[in-house]
Protein backbone atom coordinates (compact mmCIF):
# COMPACT_ATOMS: atom_id res chain seq x y z
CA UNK A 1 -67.35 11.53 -119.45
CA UNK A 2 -63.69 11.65 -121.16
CA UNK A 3 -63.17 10.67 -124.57
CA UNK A 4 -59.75 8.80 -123.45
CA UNK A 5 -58.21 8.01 -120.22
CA UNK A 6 -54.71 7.93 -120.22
CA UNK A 7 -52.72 6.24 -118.03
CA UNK A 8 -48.81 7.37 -118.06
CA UNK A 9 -45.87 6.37 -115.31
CA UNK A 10 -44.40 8.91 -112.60
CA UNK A 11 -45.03 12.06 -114.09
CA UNK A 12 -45.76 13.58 -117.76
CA UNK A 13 -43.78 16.20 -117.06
CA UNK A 14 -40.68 13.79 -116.66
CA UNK A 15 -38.19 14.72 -119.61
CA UNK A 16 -37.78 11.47 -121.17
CA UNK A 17 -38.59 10.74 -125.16
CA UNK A 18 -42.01 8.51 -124.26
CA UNK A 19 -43.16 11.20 -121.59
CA UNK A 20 -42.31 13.61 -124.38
CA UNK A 21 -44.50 11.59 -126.68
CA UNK A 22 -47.16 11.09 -124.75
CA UNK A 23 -47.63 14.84 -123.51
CA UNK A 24 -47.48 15.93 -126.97
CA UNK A 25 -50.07 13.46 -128.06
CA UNK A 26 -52.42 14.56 -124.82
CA UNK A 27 -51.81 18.07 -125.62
CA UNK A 28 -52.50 17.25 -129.16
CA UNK A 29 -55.36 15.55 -128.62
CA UNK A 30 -57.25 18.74 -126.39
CA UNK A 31 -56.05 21.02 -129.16
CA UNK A 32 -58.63 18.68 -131.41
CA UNK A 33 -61.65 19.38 -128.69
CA UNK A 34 -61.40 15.71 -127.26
CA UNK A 35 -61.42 15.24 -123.42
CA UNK A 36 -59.06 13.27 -122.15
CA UNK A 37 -57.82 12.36 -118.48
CA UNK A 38 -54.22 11.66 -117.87
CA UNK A 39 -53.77 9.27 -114.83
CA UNK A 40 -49.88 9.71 -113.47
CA UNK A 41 -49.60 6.02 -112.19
CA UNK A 42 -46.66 5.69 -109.17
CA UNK A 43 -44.65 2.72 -110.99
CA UNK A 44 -40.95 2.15 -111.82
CA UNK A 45 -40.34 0.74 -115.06
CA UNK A 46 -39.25 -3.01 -114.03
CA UNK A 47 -42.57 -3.31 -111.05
CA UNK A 48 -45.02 -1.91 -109.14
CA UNK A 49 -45.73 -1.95 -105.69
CA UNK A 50 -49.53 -2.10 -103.52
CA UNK A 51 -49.77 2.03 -104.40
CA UNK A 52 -49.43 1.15 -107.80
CA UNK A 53 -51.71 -1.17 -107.96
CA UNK A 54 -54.25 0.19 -105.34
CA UNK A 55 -54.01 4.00 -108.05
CA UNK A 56 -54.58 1.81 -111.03
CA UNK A 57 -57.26 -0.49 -109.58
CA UNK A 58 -59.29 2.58 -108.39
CA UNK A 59 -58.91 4.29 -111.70
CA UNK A 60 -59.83 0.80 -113.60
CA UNK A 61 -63.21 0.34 -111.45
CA UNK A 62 -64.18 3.72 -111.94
CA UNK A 63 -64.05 3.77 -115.90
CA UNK A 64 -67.76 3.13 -117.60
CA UNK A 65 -68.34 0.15 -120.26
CA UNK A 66 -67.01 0.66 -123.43
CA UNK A 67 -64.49 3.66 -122.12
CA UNK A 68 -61.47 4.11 -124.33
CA UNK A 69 -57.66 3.99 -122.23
CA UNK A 70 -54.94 3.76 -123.27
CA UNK A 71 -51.79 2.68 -121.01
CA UNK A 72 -48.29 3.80 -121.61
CA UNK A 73 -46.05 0.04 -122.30
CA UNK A 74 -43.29 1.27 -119.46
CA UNK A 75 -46.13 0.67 -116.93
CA UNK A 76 -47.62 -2.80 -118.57
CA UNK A 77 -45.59 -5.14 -116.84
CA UNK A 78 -46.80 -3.72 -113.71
CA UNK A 79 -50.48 -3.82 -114.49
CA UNK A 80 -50.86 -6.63 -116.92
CA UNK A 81 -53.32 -8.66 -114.56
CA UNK A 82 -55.12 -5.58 -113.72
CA UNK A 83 -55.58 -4.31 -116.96
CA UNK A 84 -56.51 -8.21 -117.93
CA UNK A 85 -59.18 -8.53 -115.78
CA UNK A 86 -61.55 -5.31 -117.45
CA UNK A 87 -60.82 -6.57 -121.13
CA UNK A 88 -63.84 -7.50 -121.52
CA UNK A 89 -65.69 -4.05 -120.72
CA UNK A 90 -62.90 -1.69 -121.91
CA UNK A 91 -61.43 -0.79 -125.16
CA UNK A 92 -57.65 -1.04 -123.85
CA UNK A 93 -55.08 0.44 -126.37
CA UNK A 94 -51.13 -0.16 -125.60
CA UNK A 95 -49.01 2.43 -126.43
CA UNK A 96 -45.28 0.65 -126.32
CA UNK A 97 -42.56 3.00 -126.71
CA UNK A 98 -39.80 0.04 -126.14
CA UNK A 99 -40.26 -3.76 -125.78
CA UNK A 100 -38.74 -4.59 -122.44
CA UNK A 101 -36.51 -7.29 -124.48
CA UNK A 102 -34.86 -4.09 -125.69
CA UNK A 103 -34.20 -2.09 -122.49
CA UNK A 104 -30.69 -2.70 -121.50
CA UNK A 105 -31.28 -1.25 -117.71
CA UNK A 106 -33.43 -4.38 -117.19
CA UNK A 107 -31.20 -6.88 -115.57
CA UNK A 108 -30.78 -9.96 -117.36
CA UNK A 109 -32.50 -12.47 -114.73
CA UNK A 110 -35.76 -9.68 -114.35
CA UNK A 111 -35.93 -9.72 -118.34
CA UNK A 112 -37.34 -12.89 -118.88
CA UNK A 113 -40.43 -12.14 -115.76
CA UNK A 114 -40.89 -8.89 -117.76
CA UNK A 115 -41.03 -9.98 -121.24
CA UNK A 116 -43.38 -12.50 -119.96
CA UNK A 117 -45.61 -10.06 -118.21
CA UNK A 118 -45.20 -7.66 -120.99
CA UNK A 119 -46.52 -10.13 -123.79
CA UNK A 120 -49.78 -11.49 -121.48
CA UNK A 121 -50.17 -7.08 -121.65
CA UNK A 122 -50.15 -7.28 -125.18
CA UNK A 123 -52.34 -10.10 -125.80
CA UNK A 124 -55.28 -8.39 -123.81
CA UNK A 125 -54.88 -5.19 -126.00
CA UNK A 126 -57.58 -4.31 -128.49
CA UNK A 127 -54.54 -2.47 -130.47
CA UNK A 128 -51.04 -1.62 -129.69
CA UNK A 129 -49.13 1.65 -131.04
CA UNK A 130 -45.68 1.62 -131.50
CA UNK A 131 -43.57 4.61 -132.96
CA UNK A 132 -41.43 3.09 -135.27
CA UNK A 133 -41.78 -0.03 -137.92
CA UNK A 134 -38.71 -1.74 -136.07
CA UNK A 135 -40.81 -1.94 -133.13
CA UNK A 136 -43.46 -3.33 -135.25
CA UNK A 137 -41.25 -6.22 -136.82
CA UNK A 138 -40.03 -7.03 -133.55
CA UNK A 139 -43.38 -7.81 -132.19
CA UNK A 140 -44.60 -9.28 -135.42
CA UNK A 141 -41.30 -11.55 -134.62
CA UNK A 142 -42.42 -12.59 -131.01
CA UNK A 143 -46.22 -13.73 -132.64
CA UNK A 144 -47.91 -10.76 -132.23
CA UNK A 145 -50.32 -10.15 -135.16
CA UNK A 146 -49.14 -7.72 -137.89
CA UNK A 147 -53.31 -6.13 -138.07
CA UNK A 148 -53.26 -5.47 -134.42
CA UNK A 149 -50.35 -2.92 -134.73
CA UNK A 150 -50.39 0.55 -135.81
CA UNK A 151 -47.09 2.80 -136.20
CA UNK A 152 -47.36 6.85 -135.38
CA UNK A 153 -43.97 8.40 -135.51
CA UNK A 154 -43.30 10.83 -133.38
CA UNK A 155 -43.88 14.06 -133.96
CA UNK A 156 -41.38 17.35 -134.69
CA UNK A 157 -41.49 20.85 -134.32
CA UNK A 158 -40.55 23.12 -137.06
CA UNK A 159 -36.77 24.51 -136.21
CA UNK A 160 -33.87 26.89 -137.81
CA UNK A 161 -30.60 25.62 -139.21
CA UNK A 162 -28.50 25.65 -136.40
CA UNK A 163 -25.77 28.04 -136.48
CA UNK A 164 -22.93 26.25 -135.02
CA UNK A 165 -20.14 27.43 -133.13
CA UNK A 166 -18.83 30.08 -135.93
CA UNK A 167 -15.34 29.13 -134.72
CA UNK A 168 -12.77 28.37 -137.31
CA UNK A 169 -10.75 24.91 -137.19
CA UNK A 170 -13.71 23.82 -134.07
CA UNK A 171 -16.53 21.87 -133.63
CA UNK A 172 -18.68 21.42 -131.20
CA UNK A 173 -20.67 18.07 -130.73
CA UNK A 174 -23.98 17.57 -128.82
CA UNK A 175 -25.13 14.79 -127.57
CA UNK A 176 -29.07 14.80 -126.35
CA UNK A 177 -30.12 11.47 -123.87
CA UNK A 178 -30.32 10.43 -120.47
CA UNK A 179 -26.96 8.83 -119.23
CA UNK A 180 -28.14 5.28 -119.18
CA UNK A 181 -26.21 2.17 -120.24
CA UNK A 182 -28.48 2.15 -123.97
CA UNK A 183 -27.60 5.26 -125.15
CA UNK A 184 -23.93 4.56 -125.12
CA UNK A 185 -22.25 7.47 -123.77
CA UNK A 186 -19.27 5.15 -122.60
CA UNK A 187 -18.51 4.13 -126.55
CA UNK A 188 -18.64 8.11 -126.94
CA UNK A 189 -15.68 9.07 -124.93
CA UNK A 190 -13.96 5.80 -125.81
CA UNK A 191 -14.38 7.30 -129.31
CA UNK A 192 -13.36 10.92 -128.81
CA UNK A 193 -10.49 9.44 -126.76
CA UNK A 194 -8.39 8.40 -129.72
CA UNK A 195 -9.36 12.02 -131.31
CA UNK A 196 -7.62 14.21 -128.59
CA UNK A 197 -4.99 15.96 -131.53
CA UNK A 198 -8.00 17.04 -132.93
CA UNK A 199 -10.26 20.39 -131.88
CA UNK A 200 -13.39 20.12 -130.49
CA UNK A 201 -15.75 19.93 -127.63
CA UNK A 202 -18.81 17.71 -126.56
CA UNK A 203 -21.68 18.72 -124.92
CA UNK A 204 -23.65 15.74 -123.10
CA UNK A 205 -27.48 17.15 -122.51
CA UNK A 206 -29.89 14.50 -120.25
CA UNK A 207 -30.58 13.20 -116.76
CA UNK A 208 -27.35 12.17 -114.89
CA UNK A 209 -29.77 11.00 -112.37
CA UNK A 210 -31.53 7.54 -114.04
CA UNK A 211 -28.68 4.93 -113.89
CA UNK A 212 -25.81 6.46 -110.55
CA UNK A 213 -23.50 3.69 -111.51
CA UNK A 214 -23.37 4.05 -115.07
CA UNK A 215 -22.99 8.01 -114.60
CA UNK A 216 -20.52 6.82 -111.97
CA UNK A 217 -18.44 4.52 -114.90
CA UNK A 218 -18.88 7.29 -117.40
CA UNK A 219 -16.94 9.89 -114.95
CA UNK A 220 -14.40 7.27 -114.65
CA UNK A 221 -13.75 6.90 -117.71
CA UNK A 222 -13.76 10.90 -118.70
CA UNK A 223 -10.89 11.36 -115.88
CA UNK A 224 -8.98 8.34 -117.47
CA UNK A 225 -9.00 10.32 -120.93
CA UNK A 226 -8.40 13.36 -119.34
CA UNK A 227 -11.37 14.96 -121.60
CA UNK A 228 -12.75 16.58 -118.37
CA UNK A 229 -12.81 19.95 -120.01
CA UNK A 230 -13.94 18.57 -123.16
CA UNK A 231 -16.81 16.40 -122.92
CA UNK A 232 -19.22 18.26 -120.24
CA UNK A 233 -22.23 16.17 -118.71
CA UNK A 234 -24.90 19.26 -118.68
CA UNK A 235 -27.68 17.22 -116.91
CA UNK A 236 -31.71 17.89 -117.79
CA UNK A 237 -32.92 20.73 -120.02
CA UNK A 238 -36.52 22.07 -119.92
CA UNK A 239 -37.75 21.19 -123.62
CA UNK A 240 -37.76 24.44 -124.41
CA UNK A 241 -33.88 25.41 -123.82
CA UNK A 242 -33.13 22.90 -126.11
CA UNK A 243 -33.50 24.73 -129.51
CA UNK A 244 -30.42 27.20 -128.20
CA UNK A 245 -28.24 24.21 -127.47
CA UNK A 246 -29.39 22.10 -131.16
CA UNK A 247 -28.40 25.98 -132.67
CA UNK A 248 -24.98 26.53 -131.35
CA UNK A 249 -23.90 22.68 -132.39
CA UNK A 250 -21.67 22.25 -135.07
CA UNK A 251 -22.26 17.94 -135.17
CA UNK A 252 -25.05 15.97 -133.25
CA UNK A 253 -23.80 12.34 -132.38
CA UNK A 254 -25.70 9.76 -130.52
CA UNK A 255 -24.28 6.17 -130.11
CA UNK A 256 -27.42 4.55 -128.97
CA UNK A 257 -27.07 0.64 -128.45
CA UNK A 258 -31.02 0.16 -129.67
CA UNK A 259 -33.79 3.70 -130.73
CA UNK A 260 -37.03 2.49 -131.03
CA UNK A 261 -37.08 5.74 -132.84
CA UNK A 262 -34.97 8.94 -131.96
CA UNK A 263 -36.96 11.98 -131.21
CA UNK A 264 -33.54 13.68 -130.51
CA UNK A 265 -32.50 12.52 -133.92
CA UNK A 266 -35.48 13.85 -135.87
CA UNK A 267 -34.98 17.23 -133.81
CA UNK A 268 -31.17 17.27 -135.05
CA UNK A 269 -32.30 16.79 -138.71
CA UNK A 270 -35.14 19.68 -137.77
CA UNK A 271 -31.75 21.84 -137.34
CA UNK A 272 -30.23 20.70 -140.00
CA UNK A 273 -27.15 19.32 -138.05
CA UNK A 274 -24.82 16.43 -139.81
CA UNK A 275 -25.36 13.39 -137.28
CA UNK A 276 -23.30 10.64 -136.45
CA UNK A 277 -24.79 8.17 -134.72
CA UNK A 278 -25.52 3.96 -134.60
CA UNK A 279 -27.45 1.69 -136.92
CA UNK A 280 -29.13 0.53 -133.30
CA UNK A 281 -32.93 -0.54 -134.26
CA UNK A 282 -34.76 2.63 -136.03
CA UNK A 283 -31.98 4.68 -136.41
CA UNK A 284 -31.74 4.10 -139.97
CA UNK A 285 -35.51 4.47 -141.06
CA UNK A 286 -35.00 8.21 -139.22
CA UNK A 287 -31.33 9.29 -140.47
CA UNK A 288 -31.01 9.04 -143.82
CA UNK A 289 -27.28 8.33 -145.60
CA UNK A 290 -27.30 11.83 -146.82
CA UNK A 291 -28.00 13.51 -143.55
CA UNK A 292 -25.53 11.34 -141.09
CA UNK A 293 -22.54 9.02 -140.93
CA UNK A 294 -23.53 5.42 -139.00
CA UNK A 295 -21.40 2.61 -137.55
CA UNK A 296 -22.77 -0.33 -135.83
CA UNK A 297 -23.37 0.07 -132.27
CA UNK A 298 -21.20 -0.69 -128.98
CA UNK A 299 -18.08 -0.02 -132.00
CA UNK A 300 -15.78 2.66 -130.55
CA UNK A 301 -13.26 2.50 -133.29
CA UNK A 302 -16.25 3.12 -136.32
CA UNK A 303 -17.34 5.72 -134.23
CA UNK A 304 -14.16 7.63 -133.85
CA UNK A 305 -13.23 7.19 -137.55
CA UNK A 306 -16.97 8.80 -138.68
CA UNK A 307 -16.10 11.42 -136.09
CA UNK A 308 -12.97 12.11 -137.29
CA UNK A 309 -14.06 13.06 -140.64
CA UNK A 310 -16.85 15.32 -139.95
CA UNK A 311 -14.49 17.27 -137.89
CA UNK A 312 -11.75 17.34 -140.15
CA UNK A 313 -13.89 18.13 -143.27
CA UNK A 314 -16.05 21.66 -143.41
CA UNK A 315 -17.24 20.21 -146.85
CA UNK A 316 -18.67 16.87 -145.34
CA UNK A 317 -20.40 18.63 -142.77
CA UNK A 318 -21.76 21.12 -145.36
CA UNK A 319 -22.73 18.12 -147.51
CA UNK A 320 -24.64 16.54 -144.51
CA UNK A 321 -25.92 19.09 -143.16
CA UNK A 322 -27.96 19.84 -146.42
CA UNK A 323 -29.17 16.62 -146.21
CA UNK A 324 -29.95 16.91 -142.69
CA UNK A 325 -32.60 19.62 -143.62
CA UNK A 326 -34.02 17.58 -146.51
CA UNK A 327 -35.00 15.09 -144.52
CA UNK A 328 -35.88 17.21 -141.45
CA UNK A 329 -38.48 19.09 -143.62
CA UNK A 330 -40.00 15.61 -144.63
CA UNK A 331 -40.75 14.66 -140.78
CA UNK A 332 -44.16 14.69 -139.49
CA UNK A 333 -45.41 17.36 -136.62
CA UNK A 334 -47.18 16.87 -134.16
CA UNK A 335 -50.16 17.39 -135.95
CA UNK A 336 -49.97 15.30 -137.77
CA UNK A 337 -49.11 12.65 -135.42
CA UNK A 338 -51.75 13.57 -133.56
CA UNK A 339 -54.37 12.58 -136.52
CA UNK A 340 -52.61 9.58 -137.08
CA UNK A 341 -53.00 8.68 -133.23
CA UNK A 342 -56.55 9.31 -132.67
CA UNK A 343 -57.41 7.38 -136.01
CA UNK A 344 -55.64 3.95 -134.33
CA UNK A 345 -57.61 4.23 -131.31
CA UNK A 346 -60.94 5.27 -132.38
CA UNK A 347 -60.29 2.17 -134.27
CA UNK A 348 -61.06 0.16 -131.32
């Protein structure tokens, strides 16, 4: 019998920051001698459909009394009454990257079904996990009770300084997320826009493929600038070609609307790279002032200003950049997070 069933959405081998967490965490887990079964559960993140909930009703029956699971939050709306009706028999752990409230590709008239759906998922948990203690305030804020909730950051690898672009007078920026409405790519280029007299180049690193119309209105808007040459969308990355684009960055920047954490931060500061980025939900508990510049998010004009100064001062990127590795060396790994993990759901 497996220690812990695991039940994830689509694929853990999708490259998103939750699949990223939750493959680590498996992995982790194994590495520790536990047995655990993953269950890759056919769902989109706003419903399921009758495979969904044929897979996860099969998968359900088949667990003994007092099994562990625990269910990734992206797939809880879907599987709420599902999950509701073995409560009684299993130990059911929710692991909630992102409370639907804050996902910005859920349409305003589905949000309110969802949030609903979401919470009735929540109240049937024997413990939630969230990765950051925003996310914990926020469900402390909707009545959820503050002993039911454990935080486990994220994990992050050990990496060398980045070496940046070794051009004089240029920088190059990297951005690392999906093109989706949240992580505020369009604010990016509205940014760099006004910064056109100045030298440098962005490189945009994530799926073009989650959100067509938003990719669509960030092309758009590119062409309008004229910045095709200079801000290049480079699509996906296998996690492990990421390291050579983090160490040829000069500046990482990420104008996130809401982070529930910021893997792709904490990797930056790993790298020791100067960030400029949002105050959006957990960003601040993960950058510190001495490693990054921040503006509030969805503000164009803050953003352009912090970008202007990085890239016109050598000494201010120096100056973060140290700070950047201070704080990167104080992250946890995955290890650690690992620990951490396993102790909130033997809990249960």
């Amino acid at each position: 019998m497996a220690d812990l069933t695991v039940l994830v959405p689509g694929s853990l081998e999708w490259l998103t920051g939750g699949t990223l967490y939750d493959k680590r965490i498996v992995h982790g887990l194994r590495a520790l001698g536990l047995v655990i079964d993953v269950h890759e559960i056919p769902v989109k993140f706003e419903h399921g459909d009758d495979t969904t909930r044929r897979v996860a009703r099969d998968i359900l029956c088949a667990l003994p009394e007092g099994a562990r699971i625990v269910v990734d939050g992206l797939i809880l709306p879907a599987l709420y009454d599902l999950l509701t009706c073995h409560t009684a028999r299993l130990r059911i752990v929710v692991l909630l990257h992102l409370p639907v409230a804050q996902a910005t590709e859920v349409p305003d008239v589905a949000r309110r079904e969802l949030c609903a759906r979401e919470a009735h998922g929540l109240a049937m948990a024997s413990r939630i996990i969230v990765p950051s203690q925003t996310v914990r305030r926020l469900l402390i804020c909707t009545g959820v009770a503050r002993s039911r909730i454990g935080v486990v950051v994220p994990g992050t690898d050990p990496a060398s300084s980045a070496r940046g672009s070794k051009r004089s007078g240029f920088v190059r920026l990297l951005c690392v997320a999906a093109v989706t409405e949240g992580k505020g790519h369009e604010f990016l280029m509205e940014a760099l826009a006004k910064l056109k007299h100045l030298v440098w180049e962005l490189e945009c690193v994530g799926s073009v493929d989650r959100e067509p119309a938003t990719v669509a209105a960030l092309r758009r808007t590119i062409a309008r600038h004229g910045l095709e040459k200079r801000g290049r969308l480079a699509g996906e990355m296998p996690q492990e070609a990421l390291a050579e684009v983090y160490g040829r960055a000069d500046v990482f920047v990420l104008a996130s609307v809401f982070e529930s954490y910021g893997m792709a931060l904490a990797e930056a500061l790993a790298h020791g790279l100067p960030v400029v980025s949002t105050t959006g939900g957990a960003i601040p508990q993960v950058v510190p002032r001495t490693a990054g510049l921040l503006v509030e998010p969805r503000d164009p004009t803050g953003l352009s200003r912090a970008l202007e100064a990085v890239i016109n001062d050598p000494s201010l990127r120096a100056r973060l950049s140290a700070g950047a590795l201070a704080a990167g060396r104080l992250l946890p790994t995955w290890a650690e997070a690992t620990i951490q993990f396993a102790e909130e759901v033997w809990r249960v």
